[in-house]
C-alpha atoms as a PDB file:
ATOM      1  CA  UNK A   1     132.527  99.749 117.707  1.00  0.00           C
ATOM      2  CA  UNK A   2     132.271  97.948 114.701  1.00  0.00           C
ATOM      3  CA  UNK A   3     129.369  97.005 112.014  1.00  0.00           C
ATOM      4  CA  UNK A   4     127.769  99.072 109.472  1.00  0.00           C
ATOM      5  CA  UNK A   5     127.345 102.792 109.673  1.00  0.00           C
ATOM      6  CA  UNK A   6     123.301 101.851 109.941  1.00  0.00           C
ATOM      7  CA  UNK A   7     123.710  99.716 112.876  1.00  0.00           C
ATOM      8  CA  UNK A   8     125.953 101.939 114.832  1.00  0.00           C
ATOM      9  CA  UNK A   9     123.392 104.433 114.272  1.00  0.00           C
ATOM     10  CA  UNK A  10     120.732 102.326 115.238  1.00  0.00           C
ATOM     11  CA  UNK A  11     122.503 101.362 118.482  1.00  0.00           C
ATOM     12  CA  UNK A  12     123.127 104.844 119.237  1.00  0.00           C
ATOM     13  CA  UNK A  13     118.870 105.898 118.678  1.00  0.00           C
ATOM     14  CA  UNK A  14     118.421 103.076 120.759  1.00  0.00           C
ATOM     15  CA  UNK A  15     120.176 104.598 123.903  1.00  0.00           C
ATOM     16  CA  UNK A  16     118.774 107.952 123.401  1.00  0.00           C
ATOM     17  CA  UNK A  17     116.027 109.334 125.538  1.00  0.00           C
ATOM     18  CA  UNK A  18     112.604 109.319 124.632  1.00  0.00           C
ATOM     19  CA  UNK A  19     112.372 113.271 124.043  1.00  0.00           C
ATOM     20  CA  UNK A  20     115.270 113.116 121.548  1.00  0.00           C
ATOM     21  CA  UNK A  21     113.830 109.615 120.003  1.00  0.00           C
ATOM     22  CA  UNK A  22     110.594 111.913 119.256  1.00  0.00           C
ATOM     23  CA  UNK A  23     112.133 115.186 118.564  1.00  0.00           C
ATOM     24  CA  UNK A  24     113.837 112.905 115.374  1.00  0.00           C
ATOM     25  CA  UNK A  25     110.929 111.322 114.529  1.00  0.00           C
ATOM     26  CA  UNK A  26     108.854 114.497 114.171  1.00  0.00           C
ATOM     27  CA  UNK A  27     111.878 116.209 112.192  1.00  0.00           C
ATOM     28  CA  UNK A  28     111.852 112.836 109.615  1.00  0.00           C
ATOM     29  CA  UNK A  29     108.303 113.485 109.665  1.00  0.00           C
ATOM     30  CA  UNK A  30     108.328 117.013 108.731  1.00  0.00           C
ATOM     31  CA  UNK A  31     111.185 116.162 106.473  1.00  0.00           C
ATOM     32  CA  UNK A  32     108.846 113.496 104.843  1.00  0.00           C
ATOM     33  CA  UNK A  33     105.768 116.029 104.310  1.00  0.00           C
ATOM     34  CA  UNK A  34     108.801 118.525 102.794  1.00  0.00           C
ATOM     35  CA  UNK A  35     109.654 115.672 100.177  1.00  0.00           C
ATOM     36  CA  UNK A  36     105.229 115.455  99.852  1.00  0.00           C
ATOM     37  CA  UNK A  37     105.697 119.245  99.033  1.00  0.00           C
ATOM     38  CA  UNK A  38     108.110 118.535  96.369  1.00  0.00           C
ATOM     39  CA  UNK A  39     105.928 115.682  94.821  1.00  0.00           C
ATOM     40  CA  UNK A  40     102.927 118.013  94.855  1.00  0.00           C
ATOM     41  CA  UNK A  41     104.887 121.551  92.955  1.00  0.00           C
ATOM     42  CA  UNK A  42     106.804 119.205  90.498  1.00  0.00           C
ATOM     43  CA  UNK A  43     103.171 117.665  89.634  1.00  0.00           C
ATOM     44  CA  UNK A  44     101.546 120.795  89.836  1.00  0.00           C
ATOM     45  CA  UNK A  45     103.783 122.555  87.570  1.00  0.00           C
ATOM     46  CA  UNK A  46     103.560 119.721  84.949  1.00  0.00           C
ATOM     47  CA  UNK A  47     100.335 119.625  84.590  1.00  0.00           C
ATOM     48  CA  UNK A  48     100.496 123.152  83.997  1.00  0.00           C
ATOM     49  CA  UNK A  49     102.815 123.087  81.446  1.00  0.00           C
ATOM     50  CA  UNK A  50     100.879 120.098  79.876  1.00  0.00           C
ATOM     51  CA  UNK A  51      97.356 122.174  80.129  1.00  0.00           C
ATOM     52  CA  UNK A  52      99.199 124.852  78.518  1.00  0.00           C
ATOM     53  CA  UNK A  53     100.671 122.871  75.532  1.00  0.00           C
ATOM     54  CA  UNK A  54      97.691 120.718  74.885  1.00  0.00           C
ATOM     55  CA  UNK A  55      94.960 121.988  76.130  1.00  0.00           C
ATOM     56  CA  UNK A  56      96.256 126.154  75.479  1.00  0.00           C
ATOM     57  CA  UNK A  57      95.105 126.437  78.960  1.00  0.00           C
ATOM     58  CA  UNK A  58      97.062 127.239  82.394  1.00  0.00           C
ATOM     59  CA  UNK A  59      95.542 125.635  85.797  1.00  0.00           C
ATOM     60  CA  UNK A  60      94.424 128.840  87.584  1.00  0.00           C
ATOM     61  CA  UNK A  61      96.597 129.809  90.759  1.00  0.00           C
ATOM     62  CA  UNK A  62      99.899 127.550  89.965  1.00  0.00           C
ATOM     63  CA  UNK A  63     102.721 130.580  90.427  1.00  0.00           C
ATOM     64  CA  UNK A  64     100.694 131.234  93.599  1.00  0.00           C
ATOM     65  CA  UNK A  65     100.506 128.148  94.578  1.00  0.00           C
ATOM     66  CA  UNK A  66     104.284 127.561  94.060  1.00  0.00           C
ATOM     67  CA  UNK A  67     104.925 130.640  96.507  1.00  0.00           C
ATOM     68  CA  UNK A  68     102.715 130.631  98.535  1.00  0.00           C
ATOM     69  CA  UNK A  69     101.960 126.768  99.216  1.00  0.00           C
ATOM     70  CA  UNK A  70     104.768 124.428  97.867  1.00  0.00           C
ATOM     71  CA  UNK A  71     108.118 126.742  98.825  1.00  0.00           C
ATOM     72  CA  UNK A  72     107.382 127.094 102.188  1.00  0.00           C
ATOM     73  CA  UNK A  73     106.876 123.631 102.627  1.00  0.00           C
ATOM     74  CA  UNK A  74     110.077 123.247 101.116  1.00  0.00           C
ATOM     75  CA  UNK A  75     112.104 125.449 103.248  1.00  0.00           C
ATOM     76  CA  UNK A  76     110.476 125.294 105.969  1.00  0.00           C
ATOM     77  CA  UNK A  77     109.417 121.957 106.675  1.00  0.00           C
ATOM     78  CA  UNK A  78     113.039 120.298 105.950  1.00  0.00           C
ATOM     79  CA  UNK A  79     114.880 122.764 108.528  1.00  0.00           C
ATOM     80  CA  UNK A  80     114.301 120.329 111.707  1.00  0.00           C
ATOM     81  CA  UNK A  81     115.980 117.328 109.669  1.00  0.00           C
ATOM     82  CA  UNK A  82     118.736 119.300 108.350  1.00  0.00           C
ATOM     83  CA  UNK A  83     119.796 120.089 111.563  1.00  0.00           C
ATOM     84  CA  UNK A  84     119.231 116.474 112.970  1.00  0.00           C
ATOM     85  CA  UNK A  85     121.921 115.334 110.692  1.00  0.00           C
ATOM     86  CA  UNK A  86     123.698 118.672 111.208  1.00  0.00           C
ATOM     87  CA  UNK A  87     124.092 119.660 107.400  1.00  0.00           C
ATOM     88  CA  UNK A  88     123.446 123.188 108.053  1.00  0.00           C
ATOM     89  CA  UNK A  89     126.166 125.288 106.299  1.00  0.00           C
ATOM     90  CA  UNK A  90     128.515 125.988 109.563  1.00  0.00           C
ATOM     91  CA  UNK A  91     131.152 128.246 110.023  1.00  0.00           C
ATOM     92  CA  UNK A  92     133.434 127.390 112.128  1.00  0.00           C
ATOM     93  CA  UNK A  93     136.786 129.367 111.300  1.00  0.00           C
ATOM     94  CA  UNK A  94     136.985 130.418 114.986  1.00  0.00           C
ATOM     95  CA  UNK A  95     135.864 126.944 116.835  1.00  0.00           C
ATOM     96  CA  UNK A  96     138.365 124.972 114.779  1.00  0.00           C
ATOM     97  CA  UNK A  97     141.256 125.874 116.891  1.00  0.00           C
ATOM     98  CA  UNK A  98     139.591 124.702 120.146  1.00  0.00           C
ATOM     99  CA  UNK A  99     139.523 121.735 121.974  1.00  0.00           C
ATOM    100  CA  UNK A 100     136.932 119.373 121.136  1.00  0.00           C
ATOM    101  CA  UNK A 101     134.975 119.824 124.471  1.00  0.00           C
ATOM    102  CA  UNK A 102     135.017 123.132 124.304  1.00  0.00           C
ATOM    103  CA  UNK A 103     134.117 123.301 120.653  1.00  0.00           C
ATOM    104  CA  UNK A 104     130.844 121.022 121.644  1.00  0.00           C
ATOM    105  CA  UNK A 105     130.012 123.015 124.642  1.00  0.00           C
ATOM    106  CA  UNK A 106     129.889 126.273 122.592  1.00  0.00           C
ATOM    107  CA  UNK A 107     127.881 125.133 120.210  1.00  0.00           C
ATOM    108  CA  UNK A 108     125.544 123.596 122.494  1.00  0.00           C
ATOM    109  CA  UNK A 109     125.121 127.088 124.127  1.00  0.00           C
ATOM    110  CA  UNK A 110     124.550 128.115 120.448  1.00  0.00           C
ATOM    111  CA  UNK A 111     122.155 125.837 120.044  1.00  0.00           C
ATOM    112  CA  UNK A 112     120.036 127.141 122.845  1.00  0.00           C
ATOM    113  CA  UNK A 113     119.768 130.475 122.115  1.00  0.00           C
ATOM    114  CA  UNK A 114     119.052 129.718 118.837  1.00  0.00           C
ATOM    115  CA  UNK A 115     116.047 127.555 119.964  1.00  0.00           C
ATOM    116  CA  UNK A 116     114.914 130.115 122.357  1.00  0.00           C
ATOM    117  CA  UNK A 117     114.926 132.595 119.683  1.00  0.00           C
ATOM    118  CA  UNK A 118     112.931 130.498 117.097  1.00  0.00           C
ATOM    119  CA  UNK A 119     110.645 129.657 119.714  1.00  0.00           C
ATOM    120  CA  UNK A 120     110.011 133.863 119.304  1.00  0.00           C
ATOM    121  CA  UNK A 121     109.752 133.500 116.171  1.00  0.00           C
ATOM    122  CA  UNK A 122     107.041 130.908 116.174  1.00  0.00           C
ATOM    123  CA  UNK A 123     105.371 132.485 118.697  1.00  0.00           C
ATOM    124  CA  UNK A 124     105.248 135.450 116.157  1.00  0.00           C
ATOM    125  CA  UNK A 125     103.859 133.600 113.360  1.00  0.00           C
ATOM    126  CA  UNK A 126     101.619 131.975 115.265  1.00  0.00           C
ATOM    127  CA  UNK A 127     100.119 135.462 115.825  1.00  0.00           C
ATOM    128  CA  UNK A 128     100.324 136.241 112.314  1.00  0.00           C
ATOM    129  CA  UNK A 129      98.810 132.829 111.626  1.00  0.00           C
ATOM    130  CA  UNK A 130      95.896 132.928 113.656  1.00  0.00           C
ATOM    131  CA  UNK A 131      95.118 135.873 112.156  1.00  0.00           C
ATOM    132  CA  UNK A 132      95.318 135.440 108.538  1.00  0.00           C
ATOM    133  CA  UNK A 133      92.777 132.184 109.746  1.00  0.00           C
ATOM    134  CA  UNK A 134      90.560 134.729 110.974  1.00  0.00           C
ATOM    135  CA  UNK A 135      90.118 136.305 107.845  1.00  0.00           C
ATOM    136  CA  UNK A 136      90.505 133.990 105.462  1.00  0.00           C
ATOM    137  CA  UNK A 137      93.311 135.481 103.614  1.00  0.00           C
ATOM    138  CA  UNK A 138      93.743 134.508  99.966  1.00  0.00           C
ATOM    139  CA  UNK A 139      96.126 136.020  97.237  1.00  0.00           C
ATOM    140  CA  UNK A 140      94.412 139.073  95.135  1.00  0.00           C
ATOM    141  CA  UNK A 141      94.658 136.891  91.788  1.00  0.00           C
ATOM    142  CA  UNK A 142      91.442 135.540  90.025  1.00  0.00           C
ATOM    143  CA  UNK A 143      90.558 133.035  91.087  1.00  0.00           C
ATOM    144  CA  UNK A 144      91.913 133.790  94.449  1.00  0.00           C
ATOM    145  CA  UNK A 145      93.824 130.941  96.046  1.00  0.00           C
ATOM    146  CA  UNK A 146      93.712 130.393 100.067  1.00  0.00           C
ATOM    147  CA  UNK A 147      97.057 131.504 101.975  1.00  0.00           C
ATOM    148  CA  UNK A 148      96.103 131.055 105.757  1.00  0.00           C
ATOM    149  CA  UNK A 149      96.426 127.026 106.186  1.00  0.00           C
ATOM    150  CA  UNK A 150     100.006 127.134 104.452  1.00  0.00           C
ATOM    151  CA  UNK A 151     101.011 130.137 107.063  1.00  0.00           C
ATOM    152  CA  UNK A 152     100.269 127.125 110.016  1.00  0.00           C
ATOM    153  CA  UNK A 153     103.021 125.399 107.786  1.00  0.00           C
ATOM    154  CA  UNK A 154     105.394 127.938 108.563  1.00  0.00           C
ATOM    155  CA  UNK A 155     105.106 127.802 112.583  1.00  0.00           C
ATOM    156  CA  UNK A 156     105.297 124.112 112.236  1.00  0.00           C
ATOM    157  CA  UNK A 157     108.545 124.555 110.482  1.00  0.00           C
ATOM    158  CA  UNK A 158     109.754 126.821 112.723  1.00  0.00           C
ATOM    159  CA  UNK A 159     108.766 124.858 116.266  1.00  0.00           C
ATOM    160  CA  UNK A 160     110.297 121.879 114.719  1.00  0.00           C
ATOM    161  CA  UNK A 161     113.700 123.246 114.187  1.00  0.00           C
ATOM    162  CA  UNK A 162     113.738 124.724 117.123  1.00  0.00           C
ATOM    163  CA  UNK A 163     112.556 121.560 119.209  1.00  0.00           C
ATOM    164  CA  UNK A 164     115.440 120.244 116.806  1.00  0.00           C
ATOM    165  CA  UNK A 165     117.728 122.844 118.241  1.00  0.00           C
ATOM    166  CA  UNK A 166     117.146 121.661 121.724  1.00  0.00           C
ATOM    167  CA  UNK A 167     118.365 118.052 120.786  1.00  0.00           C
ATOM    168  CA  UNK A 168     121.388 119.650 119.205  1.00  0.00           C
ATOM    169  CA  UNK A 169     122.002 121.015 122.287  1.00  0.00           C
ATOM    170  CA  UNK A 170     121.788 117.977 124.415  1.00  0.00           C
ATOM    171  CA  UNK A 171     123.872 116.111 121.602  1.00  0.00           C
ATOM    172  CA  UNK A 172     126.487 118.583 121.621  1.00  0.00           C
ATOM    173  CA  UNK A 173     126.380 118.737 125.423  1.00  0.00           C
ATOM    174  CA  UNK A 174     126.245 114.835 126.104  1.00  0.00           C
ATOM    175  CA  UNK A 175     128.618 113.944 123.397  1.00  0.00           C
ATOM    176  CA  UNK A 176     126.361 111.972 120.943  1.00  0.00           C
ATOM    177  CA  UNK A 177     125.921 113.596 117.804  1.00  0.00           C
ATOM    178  CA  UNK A 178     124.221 111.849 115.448  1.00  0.00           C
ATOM    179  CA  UNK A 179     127.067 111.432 113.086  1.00  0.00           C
ATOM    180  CA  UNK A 180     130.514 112.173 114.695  1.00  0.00           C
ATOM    181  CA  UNK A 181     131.755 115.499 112.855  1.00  0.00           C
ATOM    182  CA  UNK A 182     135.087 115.667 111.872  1.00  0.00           C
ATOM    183  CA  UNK A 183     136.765 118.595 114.534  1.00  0.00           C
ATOM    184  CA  UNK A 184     139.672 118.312 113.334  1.00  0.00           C
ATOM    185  CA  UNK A 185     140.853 120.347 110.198  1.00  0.00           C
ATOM    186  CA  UNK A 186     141.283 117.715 106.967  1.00  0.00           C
ATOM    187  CA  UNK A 187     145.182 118.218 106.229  1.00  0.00           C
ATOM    188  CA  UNK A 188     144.365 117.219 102.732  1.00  0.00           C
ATOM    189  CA  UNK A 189     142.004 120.079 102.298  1.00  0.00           C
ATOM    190  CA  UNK A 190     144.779 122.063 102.941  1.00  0.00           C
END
């Protein structure tokens, strides 16, 4: 195949099921609101550090904010794409040896119990979610500052990888990755 690295890609989203076509797009997008998350702390905390040098006075609720709000749309919210384009940290001391179809098929399997164990895990939050809603839980700080909507961030975070997890699995299964990973070990490295 030849052509740019974007239009090989392209071709290859092109032939991809519809599932895995909106799996992607709904990792980009939670990738997207991640980078929105970003935006919003590095803003927040300079106009802190402005009210504080000009002004001698702090916006209320910025640490909190930064933990409880911005971070976990950070971490969170990014995981899904991270694992589209398979930049997870990896090791794979013991699958380097093995043949590549073997390699992909146990990683695939992996990849499913992974995603059936996050799918727990949202489950879980979801729980803890729906009830921090119920009660309106804020931080103890004056003036308190709302934690329950940001806790809805977390399960969407967590569904998304996992969803993301499942198109691993296919990928790894079916032989399309998104970008081909080198399986074989870099002699140079060595």
């Amino acid at each position: 195949m030849t052509g740019s690295p974007e239009a090989q890609t392209s071709q290859t989203a092109e032939k991809l099921p519809l599932p895995i076509r909106l799996i992607d797009g709904l990792s980009g997008l939670s990738a997207a609101l991640a980078a929105a998350g970003l935006v919003l702390l590095a803003l927040n905390v300079f106009l802190d550090v402005l009210g504080r040098t000009f002004l001698h006075r702090a916006i209320p609720g910025t640490i909190d904010m930064t933990i409880n709000w911005w971070m976990p749309m950070l971490a969170l919210l990014a995981f899904g794409y991270t694992e589209k384009m398979q930049d997870h940290i990896k090791v794979t001391v013991l699958l380097d040896s093995l043949p590549i179809g073997l390699r992909r098929a146990i990683e695939g399997v992996f990849s499913l119990l992974a995603a059936v164990l996050l799918m727990f895990l949202a489950y879980y939050t979801w729980v803890d979610a729906a009830r921090s809603a119920k009660i309106g839980e804020t931080t103890s700080s004056s003036p308190p500052v709302m934690i329950w909507p940001f806790k809805f961030v977390a399960v969407a975070g967590v569904i998304v990888l996992s969803l993301q997890l499942l198109a691993t699995a296919w990928r790894n299964f079916s032989g399309r990755l998104p970008r081909e990973i080198d399986f074989d070990v870099d002699e140079a490295a060595l």
